[in-house]
PDB file of N, CA and C in Angstrom:
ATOM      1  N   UNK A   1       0.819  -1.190   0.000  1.00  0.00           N
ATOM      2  CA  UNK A   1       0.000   0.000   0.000  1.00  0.00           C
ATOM      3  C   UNK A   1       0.864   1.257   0.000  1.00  0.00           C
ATOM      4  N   UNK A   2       2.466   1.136   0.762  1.00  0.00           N
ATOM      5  CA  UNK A   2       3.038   2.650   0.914  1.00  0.00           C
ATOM      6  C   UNK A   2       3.396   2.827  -0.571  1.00  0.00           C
ATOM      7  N   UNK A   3       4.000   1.564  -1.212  1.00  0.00           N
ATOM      8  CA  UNK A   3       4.371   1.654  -2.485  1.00  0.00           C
ATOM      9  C   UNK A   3       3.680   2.396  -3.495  1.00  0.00           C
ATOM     10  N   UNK A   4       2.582   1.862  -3.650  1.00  0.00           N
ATOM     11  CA  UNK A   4       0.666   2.396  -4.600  1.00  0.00           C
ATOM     12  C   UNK A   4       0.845   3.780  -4.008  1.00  0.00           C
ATOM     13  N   UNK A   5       0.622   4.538  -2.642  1.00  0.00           N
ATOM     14  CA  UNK A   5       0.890   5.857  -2.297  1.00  0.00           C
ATOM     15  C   UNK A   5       2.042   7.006  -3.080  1.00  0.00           C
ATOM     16  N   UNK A   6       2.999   6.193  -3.183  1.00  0.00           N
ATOM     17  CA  UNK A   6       4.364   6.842  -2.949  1.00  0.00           C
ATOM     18  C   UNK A   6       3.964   6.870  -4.696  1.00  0.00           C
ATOM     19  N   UNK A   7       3.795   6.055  -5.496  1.00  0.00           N
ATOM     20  CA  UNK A   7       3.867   6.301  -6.991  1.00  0.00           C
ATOM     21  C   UNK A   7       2.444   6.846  -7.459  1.00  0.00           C
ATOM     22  N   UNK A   8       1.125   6.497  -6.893  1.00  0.00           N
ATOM     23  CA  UNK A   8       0.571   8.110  -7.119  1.00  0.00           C
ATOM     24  C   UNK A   8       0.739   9.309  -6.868  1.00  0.00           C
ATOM     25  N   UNK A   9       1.838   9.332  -5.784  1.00  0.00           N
ATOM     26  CA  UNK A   9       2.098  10.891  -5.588  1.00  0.00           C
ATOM     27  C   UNK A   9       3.195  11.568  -6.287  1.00  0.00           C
ATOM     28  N   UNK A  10       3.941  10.323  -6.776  1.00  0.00           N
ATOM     29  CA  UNK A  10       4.920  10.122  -7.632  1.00  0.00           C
ATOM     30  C   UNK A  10       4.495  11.255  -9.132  1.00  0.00           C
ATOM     31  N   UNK A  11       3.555  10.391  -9.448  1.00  0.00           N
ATOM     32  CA  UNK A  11       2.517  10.363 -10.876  1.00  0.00           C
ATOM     33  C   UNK A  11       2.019  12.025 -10.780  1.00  0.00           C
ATOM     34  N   UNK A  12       1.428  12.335  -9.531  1.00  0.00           N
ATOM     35  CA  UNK A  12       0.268  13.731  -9.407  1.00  0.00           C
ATOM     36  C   UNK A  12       1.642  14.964  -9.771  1.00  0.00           C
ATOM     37  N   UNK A  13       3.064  14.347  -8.873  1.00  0.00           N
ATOM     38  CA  UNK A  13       4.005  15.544  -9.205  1.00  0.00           C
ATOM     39  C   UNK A  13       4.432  15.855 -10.527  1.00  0.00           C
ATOM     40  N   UNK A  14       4.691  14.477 -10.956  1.00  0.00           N
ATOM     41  CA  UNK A  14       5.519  14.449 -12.270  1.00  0.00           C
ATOM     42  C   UNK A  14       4.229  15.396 -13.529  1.00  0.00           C
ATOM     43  N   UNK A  15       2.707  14.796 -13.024  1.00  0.00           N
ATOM     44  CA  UNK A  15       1.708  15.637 -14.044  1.00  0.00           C
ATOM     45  C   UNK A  15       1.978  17.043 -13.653  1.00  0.00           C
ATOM     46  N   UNK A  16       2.050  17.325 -12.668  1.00  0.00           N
ATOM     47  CA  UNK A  16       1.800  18.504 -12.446  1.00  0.00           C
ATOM     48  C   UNK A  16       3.245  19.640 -13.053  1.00  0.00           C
ATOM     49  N   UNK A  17       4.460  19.449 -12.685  1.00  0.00           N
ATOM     50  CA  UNK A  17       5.753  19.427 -12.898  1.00  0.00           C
ATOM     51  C   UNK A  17       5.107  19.704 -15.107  1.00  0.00           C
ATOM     52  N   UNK A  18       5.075  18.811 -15.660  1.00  0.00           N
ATOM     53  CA  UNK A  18       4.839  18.538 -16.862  1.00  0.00           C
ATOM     54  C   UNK A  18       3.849  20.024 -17.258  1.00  0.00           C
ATOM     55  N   UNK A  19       2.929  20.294 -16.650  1.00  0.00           N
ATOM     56  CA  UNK A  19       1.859  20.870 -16.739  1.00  0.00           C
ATOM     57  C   UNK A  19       1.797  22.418 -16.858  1.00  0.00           C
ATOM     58  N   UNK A  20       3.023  22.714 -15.758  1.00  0.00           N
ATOM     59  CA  UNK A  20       3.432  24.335 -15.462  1.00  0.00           C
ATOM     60  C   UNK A  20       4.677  24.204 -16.313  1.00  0.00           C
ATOM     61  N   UNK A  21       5.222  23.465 -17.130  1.00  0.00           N
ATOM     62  CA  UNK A  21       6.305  23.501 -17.914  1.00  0.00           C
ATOM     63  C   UNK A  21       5.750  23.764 -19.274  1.00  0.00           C
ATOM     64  N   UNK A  22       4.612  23.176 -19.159  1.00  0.00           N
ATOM     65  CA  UNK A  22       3.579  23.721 -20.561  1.00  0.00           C
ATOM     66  C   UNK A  22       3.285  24.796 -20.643  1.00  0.00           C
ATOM     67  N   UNK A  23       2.553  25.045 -19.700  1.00  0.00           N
ATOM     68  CA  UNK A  23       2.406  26.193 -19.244  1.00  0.00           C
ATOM     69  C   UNK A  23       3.015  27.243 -19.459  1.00  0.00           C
ATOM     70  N   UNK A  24       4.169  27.407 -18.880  1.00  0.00           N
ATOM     71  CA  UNK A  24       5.912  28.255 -19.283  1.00  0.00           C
ATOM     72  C   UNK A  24       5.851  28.409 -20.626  1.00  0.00           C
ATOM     73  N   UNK A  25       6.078  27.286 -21.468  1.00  0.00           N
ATOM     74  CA  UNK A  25       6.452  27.541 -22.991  1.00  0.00           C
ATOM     75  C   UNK A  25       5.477  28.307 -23.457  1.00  0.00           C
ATOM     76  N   UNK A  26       4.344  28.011 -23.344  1.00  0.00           N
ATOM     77  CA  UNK A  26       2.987  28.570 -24.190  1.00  0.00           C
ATOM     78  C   UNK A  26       3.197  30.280 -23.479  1.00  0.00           C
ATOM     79  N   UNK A  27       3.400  30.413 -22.620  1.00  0.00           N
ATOM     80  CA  UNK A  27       3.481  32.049 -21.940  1.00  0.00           C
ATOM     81  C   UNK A  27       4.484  32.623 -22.864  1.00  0.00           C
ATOM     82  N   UNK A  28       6.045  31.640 -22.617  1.00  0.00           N
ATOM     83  CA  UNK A  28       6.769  32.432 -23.831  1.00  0.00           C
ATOM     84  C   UNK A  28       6.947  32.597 -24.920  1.00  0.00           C
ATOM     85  N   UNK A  29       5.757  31.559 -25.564  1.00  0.00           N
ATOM     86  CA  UNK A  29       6.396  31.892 -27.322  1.00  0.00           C
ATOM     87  C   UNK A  29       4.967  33.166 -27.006  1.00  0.00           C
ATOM     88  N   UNK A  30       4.067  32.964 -26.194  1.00  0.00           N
ATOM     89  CA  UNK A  30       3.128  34.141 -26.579  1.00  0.00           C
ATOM     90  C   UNK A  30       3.905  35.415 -26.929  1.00  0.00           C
ATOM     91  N   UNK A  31       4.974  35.699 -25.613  1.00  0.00           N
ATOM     92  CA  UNK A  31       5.877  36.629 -25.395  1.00  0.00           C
ATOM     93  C   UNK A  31       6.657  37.064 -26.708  1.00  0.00           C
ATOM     94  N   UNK A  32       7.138  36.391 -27.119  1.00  0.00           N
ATOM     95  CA  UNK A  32       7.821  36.399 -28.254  1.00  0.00           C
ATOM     96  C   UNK A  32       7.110  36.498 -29.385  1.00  0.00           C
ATOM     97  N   UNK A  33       5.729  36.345 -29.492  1.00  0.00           N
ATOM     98  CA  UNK A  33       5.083  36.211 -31.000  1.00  0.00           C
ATOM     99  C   UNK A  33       4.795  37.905 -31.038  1.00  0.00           C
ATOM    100  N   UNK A  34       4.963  38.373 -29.465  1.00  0.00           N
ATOM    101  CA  UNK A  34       4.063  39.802 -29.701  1.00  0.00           C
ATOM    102  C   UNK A  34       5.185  40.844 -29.880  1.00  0.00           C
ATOM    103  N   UNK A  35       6.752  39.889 -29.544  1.00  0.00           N
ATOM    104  CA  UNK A  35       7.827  41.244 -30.057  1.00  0.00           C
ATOM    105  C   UNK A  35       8.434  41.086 -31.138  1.00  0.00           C
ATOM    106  N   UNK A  36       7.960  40.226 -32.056  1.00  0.00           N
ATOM    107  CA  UNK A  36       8.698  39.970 -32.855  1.00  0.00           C
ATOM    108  C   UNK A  36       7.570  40.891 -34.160  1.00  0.00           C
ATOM    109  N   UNK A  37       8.221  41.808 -34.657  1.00  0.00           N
ATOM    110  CA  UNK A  37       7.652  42.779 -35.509  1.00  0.00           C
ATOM    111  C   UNK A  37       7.250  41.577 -36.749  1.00  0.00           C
ATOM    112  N   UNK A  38       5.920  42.060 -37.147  1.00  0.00           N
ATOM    113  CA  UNK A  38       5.469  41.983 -38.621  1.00  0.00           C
ATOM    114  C   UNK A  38       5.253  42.685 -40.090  1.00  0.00           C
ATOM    115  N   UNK A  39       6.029  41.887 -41.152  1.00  0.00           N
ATOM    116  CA  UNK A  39       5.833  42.752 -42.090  1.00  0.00           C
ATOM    117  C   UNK A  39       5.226  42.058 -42.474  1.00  0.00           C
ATOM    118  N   UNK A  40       3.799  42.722 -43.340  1.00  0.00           N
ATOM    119  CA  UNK A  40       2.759  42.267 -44.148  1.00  0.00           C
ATOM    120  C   UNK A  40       2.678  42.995 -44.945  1.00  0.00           C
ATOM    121  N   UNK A  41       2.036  42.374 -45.961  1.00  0.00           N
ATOM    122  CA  UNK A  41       1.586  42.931 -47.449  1.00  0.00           C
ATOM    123  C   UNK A  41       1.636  44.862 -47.123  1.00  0.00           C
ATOM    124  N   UNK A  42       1.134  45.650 -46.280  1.00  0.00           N
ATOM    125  CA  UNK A  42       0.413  46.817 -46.120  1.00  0.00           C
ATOM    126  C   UNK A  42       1.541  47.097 -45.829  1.00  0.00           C
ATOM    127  N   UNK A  43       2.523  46.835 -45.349  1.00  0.00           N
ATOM    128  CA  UNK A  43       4.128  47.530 -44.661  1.00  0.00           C
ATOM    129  C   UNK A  43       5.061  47.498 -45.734  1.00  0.00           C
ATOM    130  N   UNK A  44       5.186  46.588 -46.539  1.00  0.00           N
ATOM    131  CA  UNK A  44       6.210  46.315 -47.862  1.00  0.00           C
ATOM    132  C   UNK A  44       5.637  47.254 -48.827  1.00  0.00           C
ATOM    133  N   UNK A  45       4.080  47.282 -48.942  1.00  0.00           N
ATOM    134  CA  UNK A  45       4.034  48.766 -50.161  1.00  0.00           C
ATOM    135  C   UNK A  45       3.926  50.059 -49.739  1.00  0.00           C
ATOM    136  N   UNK A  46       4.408  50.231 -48.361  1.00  0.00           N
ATOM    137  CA  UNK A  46       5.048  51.943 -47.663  1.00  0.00           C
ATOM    138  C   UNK A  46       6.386  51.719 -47.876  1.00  0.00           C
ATOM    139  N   UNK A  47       6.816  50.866 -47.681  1.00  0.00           N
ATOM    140  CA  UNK A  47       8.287  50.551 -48.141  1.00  0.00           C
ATOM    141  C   UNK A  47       8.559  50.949 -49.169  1.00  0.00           C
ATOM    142  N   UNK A  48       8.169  50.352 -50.579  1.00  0.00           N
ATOM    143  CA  UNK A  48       8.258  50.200 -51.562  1.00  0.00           C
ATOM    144  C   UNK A  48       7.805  51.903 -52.049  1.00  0.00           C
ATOM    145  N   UNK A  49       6.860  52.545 -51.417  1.00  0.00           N
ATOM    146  CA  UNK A  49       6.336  53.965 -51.909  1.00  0.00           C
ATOM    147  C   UNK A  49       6.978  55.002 -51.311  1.00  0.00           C
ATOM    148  N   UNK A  50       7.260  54.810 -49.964  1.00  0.00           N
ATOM    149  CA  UNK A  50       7.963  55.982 -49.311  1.00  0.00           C
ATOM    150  C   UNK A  50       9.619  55.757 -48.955  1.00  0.00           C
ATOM    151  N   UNK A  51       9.974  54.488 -49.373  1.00  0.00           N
ATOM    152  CA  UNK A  51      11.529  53.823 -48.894  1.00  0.00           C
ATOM    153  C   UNK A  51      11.527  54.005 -47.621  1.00  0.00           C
ATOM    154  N   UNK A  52      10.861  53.980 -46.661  1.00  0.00           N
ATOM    155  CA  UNK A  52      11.088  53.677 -45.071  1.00  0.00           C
ATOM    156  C   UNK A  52       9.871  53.082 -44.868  1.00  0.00           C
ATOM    157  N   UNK A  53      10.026  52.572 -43.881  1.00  0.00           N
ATOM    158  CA  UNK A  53       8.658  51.823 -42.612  1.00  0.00           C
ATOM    159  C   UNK A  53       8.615  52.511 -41.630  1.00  0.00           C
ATOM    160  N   UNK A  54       7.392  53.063 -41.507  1.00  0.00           N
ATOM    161  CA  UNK A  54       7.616  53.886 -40.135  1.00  0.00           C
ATOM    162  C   UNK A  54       6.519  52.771 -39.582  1.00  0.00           C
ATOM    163  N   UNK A  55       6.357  52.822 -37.698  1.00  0.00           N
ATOM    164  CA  UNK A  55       6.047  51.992 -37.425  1.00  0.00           C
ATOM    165  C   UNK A  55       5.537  52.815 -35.905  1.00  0.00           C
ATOM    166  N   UNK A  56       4.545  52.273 -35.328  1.00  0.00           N
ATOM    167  CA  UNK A  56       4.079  53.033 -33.559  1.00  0.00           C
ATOM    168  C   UNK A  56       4.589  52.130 -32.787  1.00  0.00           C
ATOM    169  N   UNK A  57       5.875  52.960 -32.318  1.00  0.00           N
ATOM    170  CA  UNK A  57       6.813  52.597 -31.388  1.00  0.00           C
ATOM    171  C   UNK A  57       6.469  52.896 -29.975  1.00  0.00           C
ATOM    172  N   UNK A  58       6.220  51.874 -28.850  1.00  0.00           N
ATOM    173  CA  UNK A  58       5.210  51.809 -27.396  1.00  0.00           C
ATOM    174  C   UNK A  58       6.684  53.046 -27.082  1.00  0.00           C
ATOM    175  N   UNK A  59       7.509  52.424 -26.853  1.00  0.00           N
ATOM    176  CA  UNK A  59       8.477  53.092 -26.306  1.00  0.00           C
ATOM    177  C   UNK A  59       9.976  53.282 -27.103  1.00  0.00           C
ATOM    178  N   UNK A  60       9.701  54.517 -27.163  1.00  0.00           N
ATOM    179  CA  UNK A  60      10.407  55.699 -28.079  1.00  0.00           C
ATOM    180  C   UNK A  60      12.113  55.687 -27.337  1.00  0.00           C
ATOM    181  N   UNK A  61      13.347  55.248 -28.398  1.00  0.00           N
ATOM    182  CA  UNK A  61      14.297  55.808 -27.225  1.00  0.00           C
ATOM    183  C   UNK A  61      14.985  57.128 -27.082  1.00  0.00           C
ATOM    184  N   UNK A  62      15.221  57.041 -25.370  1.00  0.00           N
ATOM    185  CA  UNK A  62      15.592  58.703 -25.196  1.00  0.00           C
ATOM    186  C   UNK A  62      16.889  58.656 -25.551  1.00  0.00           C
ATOM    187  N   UNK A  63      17.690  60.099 -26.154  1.00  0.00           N
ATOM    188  CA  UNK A  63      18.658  59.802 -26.774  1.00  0.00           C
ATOM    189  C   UNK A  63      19.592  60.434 -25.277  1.00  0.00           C
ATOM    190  N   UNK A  64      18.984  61.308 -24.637  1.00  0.00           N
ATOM    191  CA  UNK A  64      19.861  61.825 -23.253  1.00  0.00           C
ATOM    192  C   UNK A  64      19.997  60.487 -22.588  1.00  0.00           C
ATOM    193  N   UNK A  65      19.501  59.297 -22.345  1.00  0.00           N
ATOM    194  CA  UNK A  65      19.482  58.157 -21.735  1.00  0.00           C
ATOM    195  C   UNK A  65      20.789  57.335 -22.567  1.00  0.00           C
ATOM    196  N   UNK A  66      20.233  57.344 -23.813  1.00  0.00           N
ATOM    197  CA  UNK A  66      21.618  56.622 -24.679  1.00  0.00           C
ATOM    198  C   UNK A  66      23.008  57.311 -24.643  1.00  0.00           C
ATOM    199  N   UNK A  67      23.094  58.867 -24.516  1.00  0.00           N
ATOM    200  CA  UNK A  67      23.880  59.288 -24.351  1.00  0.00           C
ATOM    201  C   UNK A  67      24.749  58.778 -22.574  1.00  0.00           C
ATOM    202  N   UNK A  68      23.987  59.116 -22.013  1.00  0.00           N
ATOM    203  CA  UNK A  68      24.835  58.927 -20.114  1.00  0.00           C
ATOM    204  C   UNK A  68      25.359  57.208 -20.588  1.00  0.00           C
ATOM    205  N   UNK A  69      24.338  56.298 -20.604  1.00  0.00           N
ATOM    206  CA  UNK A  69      25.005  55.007 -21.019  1.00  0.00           C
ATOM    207  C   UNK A  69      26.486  54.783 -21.583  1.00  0.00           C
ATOM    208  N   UNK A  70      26.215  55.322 -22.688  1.00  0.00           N
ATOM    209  CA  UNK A  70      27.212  55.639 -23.155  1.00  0.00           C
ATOM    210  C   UNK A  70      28.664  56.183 -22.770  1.00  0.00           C
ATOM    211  N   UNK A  71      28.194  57.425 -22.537  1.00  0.00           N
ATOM    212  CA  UNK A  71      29.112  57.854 -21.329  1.00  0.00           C
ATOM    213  C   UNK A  71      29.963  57.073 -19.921  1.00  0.00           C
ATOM    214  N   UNK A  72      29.029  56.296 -19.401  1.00  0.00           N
ATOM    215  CA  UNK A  72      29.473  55.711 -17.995  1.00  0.00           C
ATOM    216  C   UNK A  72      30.199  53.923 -18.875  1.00  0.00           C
ATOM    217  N   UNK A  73      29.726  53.590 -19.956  1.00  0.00           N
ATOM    218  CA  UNK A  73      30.768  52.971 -20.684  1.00  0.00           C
ATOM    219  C   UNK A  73      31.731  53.196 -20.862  1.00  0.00           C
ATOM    220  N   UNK A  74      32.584  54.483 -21.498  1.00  0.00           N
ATOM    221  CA  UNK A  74      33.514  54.551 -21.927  1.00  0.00           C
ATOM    222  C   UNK A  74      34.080  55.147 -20.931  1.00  0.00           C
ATOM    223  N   UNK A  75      33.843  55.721 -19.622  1.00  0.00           N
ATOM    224  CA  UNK A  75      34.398  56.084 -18.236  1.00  0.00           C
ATOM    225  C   UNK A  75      34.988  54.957 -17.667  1.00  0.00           C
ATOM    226  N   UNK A  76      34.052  53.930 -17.767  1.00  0.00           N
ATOM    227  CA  UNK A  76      34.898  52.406 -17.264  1.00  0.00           C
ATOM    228  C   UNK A  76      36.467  51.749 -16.934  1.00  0.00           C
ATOM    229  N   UNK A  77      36.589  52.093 -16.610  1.00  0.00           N
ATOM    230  CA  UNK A  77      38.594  51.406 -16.127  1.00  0.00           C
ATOM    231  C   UNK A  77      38.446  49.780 -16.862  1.00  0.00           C
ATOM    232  N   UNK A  78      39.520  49.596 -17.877  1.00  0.00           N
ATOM    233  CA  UNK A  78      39.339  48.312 -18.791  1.00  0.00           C
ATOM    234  C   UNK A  78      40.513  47.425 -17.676  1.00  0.00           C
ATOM    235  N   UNK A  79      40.259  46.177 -17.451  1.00  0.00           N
ATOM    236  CA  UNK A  79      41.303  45.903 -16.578  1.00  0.00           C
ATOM    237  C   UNK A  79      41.897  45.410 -17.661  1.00  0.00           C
ATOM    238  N   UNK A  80      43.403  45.706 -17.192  1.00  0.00           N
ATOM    239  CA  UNK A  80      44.771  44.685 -18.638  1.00  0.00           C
ATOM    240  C   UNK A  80      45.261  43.472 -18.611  1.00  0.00           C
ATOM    241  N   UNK A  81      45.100  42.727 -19.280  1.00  0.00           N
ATOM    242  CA  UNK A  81      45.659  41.154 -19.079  1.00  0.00           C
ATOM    243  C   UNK A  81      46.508  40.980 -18.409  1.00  0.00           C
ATOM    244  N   UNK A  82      46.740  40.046 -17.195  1.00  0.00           N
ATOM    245  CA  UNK A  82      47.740  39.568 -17.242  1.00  0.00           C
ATOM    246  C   UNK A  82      48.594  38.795 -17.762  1.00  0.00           C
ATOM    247  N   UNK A  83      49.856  39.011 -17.670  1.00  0.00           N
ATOM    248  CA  UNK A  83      51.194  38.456 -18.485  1.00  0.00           C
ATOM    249  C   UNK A  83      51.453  37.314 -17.814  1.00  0.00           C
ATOM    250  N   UNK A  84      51.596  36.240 -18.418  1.00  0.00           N
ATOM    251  CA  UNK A  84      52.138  34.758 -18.006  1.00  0.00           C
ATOM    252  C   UNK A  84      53.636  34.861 -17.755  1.00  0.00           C
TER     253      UNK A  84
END
């Protein structure tokens, strides 16, 4: 009987384990289907008419933000190899 116990509970984890792993994937390709830009028919003939794609960007980047980045990059102390 502990045996029959121990491998249905065995069984309920392993479903369950299986289940939120499904779970996971299906969350991230959602994730991914919604950043991954589309070109369709209606985007290739602005292309084709105006030579750019313009597109409604959620979030616009700041260029004072890219700039400090930038900045505190190249401020950085590079450490130098050591010599064998």
């Amino acid at each position: 009987m502990l045996y029959f116990a121990l491998a249905l509970l065995s069984a309920f984890l392993v479903g369950l384990l299986g289940a939120s792993g499904l779970r996971l994937r299906l969350r991230l390709r959602e994730r991914l289907a919604r950043s991954v830009p589309v070109v369709d028919d209606r985007a290739v003939s602005q292309i084709l008419e105006t030579g750019v794609l313009s597109a409604d960007d959620d979030d616009p980047l700041d260029p004072d933000e890219i700039d400090e980045e930038e900045r505190r990059f190249w401020s950085e102390s590079q450490d130098e190899p050591e010599e064998l």
